[in-house]
PDB file of N, CA and C in Angstrom:
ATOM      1  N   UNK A   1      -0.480  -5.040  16.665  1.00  0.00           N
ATOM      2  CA  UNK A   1      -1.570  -4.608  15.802  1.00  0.00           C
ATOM      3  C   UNK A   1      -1.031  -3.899  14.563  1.00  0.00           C
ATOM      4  N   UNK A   2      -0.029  -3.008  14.426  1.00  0.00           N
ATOM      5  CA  UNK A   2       0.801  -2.510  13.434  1.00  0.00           C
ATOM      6  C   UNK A   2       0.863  -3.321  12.619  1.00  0.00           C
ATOM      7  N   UNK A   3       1.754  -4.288  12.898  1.00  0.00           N
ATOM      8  CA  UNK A   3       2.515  -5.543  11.634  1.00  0.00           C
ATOM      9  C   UNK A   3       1.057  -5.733  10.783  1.00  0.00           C
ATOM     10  N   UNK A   4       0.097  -6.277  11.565  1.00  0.00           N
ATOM     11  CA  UNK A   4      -1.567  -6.710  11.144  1.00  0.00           C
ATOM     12  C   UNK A   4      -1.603  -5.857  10.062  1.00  0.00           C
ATOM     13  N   UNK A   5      -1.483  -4.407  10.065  1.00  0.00           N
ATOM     14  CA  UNK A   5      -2.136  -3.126   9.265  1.00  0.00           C
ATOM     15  C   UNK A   5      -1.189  -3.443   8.069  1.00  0.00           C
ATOM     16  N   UNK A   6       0.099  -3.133   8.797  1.00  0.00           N
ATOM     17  CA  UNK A   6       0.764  -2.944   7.426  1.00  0.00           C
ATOM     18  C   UNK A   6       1.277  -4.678   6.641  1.00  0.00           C
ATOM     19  N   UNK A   7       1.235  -5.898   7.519  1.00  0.00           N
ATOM     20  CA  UNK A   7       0.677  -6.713   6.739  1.00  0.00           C
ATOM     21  C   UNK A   7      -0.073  -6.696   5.640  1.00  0.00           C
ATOM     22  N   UNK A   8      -1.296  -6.079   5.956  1.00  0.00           N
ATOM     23  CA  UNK A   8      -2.946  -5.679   4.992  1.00  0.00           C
ATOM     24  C   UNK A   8      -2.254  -4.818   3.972  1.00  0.00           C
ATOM     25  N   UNK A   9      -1.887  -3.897   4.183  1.00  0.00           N
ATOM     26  CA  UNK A   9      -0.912  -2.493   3.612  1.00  0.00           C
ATOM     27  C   UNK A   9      -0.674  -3.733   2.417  1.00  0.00           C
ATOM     28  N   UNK A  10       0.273  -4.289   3.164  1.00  0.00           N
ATOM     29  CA  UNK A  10       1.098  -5.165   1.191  1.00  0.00           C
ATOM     30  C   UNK A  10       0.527  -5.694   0.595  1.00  0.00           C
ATOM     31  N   UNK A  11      -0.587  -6.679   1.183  1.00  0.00           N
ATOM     32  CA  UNK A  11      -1.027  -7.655   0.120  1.00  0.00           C
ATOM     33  C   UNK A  11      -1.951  -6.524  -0.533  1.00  0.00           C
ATOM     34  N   UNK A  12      -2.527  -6.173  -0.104  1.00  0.00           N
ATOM     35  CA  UNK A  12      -4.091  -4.757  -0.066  1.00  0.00           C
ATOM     36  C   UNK A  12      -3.052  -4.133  -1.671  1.00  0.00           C
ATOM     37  N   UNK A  13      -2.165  -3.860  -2.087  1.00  0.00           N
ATOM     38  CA  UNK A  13      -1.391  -2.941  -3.066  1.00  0.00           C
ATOM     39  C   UNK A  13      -1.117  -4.162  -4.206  1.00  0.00           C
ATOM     40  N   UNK A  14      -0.386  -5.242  -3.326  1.00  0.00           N
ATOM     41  CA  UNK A  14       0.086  -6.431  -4.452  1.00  0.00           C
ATOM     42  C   UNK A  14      -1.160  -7.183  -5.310  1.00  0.00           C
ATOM     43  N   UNK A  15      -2.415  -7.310  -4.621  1.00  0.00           N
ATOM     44  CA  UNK A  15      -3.648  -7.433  -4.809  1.00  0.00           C
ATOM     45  C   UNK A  15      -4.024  -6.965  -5.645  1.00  0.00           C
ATOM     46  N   UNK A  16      -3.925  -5.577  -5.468  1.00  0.00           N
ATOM     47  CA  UNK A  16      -4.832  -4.324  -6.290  1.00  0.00           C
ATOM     48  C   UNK A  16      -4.404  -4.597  -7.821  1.00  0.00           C
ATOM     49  N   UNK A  17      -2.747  -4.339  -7.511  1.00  0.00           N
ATOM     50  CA  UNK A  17      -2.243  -4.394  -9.285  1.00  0.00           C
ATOM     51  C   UNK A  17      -1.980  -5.867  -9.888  1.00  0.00           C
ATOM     52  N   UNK A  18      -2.549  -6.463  -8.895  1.00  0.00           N
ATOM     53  CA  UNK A  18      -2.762  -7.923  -9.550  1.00  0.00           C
ATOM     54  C   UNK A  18      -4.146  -8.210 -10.529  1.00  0.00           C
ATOM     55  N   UNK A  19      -5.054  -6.961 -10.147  1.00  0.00           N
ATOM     56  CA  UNK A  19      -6.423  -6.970  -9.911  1.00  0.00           C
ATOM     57  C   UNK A  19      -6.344  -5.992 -11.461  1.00  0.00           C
ATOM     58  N   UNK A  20      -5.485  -5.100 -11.021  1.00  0.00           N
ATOM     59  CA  UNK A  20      -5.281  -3.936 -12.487  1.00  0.00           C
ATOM     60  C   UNK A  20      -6.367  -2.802 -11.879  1.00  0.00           C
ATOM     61  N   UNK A  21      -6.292  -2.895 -10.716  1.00  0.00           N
ATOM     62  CA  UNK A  21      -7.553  -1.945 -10.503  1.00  0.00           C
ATOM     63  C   UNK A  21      -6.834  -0.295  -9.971  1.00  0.00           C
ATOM     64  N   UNK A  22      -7.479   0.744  -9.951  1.00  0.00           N
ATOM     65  CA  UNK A  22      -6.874   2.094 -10.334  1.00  0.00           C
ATOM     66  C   UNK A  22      -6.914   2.564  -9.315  1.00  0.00           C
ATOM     67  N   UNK A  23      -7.814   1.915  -8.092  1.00  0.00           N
ATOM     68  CA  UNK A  23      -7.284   2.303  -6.804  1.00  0.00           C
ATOM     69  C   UNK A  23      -7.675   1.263  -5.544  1.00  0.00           C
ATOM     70  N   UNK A  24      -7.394   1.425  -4.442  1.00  0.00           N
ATOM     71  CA  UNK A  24      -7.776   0.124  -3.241  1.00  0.00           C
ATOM     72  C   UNK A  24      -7.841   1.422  -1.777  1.00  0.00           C
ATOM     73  N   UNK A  25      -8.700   0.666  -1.042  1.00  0.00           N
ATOM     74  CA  UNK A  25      -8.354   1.278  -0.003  1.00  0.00           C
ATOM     75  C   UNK A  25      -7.932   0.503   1.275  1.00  0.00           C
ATOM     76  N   UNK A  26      -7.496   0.727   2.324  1.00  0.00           N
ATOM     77  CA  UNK A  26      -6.545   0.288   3.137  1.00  0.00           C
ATOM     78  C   UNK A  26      -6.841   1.247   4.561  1.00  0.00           C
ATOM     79  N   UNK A  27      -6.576   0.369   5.847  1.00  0.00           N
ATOM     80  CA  UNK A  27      -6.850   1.081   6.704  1.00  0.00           C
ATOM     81  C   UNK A  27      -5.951   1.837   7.278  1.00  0.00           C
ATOM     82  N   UNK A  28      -6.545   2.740   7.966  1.00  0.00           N
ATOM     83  CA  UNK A  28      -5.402   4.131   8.438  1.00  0.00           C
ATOM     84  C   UNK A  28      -4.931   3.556   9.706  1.00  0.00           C
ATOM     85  N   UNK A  29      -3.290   4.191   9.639  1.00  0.00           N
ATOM     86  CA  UNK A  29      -2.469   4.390  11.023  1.00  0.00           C
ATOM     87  C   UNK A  29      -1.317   5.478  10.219  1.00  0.00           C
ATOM     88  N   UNK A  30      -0.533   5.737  11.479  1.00  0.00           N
ATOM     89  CA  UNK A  30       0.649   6.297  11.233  1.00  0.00           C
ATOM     90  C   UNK A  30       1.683   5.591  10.578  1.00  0.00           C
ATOM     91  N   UNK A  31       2.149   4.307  10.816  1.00  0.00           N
ATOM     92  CA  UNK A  31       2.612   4.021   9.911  1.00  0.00           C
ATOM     93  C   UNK A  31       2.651   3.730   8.921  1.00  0.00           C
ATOM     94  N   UNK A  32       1.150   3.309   8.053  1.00  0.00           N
ATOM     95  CA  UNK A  32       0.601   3.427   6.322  1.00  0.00           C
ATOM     96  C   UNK A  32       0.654   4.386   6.255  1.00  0.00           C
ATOM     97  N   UNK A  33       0.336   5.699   6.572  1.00  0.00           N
ATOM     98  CA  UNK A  33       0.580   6.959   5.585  1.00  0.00           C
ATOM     99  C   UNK A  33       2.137   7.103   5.921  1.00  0.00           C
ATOM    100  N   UNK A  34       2.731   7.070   6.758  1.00  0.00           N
ATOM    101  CA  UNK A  34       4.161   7.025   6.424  1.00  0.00           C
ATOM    102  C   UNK A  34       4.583   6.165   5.087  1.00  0.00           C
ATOM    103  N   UNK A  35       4.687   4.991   4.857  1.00  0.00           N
ATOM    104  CA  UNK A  35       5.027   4.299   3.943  1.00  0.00           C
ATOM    105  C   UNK A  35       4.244   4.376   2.749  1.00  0.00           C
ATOM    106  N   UNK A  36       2.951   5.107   2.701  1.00  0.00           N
ATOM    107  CA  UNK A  36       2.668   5.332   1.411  1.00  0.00           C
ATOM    108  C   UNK A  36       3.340   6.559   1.174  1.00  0.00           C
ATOM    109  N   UNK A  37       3.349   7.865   1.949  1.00  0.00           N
ATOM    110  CA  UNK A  37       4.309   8.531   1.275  1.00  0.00           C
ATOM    111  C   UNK A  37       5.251   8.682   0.949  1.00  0.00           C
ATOM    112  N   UNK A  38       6.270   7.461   1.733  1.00  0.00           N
ATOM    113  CA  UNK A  38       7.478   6.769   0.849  1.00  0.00           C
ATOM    114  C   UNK A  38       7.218   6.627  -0.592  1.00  0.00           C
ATOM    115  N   UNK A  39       6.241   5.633  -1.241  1.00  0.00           N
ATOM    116  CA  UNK A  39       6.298   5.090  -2.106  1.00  0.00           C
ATOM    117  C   UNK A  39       5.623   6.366  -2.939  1.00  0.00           C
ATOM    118  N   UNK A  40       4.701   7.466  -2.575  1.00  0.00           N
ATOM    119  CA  UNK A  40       4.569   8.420  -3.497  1.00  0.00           C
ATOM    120  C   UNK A  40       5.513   9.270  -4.096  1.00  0.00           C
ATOM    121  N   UNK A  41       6.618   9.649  -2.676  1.00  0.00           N
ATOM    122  CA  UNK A  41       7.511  10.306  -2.959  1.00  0.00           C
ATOM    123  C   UNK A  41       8.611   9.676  -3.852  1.00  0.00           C
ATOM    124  N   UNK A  42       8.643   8.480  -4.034  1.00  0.00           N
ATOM    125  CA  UNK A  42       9.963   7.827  -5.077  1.00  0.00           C
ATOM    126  C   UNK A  42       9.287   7.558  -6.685  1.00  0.00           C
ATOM    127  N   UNK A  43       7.693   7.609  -6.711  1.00  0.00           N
ATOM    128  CA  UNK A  43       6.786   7.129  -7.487  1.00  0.00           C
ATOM    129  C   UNK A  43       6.240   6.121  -7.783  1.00  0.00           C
ATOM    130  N   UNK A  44       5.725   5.176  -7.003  1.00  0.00           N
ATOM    131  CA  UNK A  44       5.483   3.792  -6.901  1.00  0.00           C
ATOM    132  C   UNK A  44       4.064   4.168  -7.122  1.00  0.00           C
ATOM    133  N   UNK A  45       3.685   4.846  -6.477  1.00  0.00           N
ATOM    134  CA  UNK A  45       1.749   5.044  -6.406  1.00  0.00           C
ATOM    135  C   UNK A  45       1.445   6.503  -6.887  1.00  0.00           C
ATOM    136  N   UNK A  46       0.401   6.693  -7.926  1.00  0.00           N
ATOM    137  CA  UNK A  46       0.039   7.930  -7.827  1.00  0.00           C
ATOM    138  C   UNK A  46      -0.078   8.888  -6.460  1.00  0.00           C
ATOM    139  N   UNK A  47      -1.086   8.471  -5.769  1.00  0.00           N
ATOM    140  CA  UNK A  47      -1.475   9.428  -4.834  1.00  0.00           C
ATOM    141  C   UNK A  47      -2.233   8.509  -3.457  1.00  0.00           C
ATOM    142  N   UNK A  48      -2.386   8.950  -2.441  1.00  0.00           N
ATOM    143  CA  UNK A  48      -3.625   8.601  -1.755  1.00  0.00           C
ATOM    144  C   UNK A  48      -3.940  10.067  -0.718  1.00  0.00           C
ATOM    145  N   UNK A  49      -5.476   9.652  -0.594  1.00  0.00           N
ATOM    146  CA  UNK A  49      -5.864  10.532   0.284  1.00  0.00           C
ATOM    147  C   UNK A  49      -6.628  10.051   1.777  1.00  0.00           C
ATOM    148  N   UNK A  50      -6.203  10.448   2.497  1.00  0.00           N
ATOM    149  CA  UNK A  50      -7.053  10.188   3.819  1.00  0.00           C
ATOM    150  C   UNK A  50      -8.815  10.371   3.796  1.00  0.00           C
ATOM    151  N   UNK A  51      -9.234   9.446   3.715  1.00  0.00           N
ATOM    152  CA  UNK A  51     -10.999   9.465   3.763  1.00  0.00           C
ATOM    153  C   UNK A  51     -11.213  10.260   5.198  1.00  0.00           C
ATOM    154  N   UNK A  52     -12.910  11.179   4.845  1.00  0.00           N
ATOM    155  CA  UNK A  52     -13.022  12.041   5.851  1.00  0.00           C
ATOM    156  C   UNK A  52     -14.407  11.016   6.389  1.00  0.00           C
ATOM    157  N   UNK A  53     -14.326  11.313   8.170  1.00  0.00           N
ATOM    158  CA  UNK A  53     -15.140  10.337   8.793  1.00  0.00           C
ATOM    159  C   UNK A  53     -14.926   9.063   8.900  1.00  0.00           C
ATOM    160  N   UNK A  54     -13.692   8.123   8.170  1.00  0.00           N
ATOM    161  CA  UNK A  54     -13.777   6.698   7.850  1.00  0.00           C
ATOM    162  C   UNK A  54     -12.212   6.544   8.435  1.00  0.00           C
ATOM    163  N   UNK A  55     -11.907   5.384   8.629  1.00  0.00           N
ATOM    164  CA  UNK A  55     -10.713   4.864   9.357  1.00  0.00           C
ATOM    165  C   UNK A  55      -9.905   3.861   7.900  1.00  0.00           C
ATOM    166  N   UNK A  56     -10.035   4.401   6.633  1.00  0.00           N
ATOM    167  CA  UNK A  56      -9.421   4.329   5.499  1.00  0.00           C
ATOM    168  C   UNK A  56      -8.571   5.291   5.011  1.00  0.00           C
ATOM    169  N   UNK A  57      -7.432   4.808   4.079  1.00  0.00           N
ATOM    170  CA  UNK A  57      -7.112   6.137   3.159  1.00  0.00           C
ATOM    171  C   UNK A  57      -7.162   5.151   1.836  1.00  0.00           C
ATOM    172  N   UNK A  58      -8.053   5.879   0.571  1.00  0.00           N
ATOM    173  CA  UNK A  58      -7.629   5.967  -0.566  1.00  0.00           C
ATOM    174  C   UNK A  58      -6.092   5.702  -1.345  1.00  0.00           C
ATOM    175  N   UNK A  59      -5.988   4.825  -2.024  1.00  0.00           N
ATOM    176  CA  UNK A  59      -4.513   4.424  -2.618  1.00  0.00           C
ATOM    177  C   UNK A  59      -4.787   4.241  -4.098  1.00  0.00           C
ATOM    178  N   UNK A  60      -4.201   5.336  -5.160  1.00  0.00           N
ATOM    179  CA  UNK A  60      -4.078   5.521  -6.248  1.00  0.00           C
ATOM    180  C   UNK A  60      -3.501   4.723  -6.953  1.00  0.00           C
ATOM    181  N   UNK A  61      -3.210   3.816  -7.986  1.00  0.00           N
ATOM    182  CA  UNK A  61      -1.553   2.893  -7.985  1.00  0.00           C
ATOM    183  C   UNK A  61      -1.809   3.467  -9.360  1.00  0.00           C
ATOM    184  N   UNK A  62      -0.157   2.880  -9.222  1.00  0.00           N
ATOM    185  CA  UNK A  62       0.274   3.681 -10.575  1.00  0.00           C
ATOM    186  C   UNK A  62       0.790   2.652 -12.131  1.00  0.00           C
ATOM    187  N   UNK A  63       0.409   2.784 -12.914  1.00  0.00           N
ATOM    188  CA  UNK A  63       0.540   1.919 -14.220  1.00  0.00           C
ATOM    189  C   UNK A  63       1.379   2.874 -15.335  1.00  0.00           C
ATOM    190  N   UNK A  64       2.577   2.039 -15.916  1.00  0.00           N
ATOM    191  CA  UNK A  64       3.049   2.553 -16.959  1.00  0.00           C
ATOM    192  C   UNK A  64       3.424   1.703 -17.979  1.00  0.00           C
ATOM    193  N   UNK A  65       2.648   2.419 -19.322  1.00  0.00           N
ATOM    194  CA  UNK A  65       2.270   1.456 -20.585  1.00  0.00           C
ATOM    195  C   UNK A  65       1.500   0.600 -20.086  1.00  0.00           C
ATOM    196  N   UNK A  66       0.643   0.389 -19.180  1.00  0.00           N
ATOM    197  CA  UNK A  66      -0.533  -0.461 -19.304  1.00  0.00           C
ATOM    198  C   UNK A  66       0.045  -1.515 -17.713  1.00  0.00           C
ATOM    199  N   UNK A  67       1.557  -1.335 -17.563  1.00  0.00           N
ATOM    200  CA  UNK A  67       1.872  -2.245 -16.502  1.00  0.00           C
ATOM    201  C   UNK A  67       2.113  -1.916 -15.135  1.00  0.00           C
ATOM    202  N   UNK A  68       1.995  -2.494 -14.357  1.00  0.00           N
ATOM    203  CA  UNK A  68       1.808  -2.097 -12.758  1.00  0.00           C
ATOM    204  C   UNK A  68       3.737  -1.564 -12.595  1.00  0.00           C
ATOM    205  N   UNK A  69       3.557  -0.744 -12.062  1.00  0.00           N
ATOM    206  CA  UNK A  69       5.004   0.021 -11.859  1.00  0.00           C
ATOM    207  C   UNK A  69       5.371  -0.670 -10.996  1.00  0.00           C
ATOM    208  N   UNK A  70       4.632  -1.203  -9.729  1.00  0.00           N
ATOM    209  CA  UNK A  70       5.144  -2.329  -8.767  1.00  0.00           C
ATOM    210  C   UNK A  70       4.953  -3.903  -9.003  1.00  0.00           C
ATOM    211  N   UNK A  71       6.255  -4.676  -9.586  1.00  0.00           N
ATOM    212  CA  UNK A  71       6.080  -5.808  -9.785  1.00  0.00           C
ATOM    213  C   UNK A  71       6.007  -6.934  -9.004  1.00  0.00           C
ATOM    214  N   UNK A  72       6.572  -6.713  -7.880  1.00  0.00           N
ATOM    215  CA  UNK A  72       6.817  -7.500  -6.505  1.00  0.00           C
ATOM    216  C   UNK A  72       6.842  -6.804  -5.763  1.00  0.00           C
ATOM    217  N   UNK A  73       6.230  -7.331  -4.727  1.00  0.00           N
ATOM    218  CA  UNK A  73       6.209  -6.621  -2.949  1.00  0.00           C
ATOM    219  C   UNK A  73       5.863  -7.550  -2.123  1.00  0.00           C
ATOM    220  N   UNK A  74       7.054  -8.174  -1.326  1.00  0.00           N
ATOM    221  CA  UNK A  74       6.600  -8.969  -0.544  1.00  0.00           C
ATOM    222  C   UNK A  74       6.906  -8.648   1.241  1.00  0.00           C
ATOM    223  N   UNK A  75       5.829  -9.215   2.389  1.00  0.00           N
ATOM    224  CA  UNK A  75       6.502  -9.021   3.578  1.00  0.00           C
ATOM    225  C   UNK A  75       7.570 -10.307   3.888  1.00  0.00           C
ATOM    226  N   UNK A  76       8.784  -9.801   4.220  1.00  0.00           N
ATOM    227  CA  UNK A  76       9.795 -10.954   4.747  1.00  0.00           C
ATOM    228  C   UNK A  76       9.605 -10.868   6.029  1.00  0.00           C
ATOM    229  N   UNK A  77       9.221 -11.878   7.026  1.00  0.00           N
ATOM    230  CA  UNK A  77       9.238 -11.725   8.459  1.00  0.00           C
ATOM    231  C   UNK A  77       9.561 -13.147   9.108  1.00  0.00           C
ATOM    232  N   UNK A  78      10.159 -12.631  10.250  1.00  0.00           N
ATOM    233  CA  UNK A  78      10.390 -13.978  10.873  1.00  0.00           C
ATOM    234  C   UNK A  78       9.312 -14.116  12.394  1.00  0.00           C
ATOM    235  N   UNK A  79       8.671 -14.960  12.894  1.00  0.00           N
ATOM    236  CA  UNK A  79       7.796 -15.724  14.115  1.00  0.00           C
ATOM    237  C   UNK A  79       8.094 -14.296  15.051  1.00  0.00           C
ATOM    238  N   UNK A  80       9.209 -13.974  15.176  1.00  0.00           N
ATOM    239  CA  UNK A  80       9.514 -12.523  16.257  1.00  0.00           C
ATOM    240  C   UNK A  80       9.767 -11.934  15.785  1.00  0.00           C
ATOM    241  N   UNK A  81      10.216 -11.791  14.899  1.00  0.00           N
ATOM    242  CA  UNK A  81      10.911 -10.362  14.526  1.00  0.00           C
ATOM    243  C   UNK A  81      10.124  -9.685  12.917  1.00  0.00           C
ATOM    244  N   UNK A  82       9.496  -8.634  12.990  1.00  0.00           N
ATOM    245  CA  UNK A  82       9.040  -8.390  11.214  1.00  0.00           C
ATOM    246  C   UNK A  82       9.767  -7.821  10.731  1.00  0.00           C
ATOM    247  N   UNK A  83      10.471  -7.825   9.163  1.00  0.00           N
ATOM    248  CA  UNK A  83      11.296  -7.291   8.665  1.00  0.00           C
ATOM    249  C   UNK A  83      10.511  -6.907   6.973  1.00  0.00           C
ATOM    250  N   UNK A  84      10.759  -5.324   6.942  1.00  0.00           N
ATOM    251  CA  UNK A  84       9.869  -4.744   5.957  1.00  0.00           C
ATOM    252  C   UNK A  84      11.308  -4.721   4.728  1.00  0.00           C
TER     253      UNK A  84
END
């Protein structure tokens, strides 16, 4: 069920700034807010916040000069094995 989420997690971001849109939301686990605060902490995404009552968090993305700071993000996985 993980891979599923954070499957959603990538396209759900690659989507968004495909979209140009200023934020997306995405469903919660432990491992999406782990990996979004990867990508906050290096600066890939402004911000997100955990929605209260809802099984979402909020995802900020981040644009500089007008362009998506993330140009590619893809999942590489193989039939058994997922590789982030």
């Amino acid at each position: 069920m993980n891979n599923f989420i954070f499957a959603d997690l990538i396209t759900r971001i690659r989507v968004g700034y495909k979209a140009r849109l200023l934020s997306i939301k995405v469903l919660k686990n432990k491992l999406t807010i782990n990996f979004l605060f990867l990508l906050y902490k290096i600066g890939l995404i402004r911000s997100f916040h955990i929605l209260n009552n809802e099984k979402n968090i909020l995802v900020y993305l981040k644009y500089k000069n007008g362009k998506p700071v993330i140009y590619s993000l893809e999942l590489i996985s193989k039939p058994s094995r997922r590789v982030y």
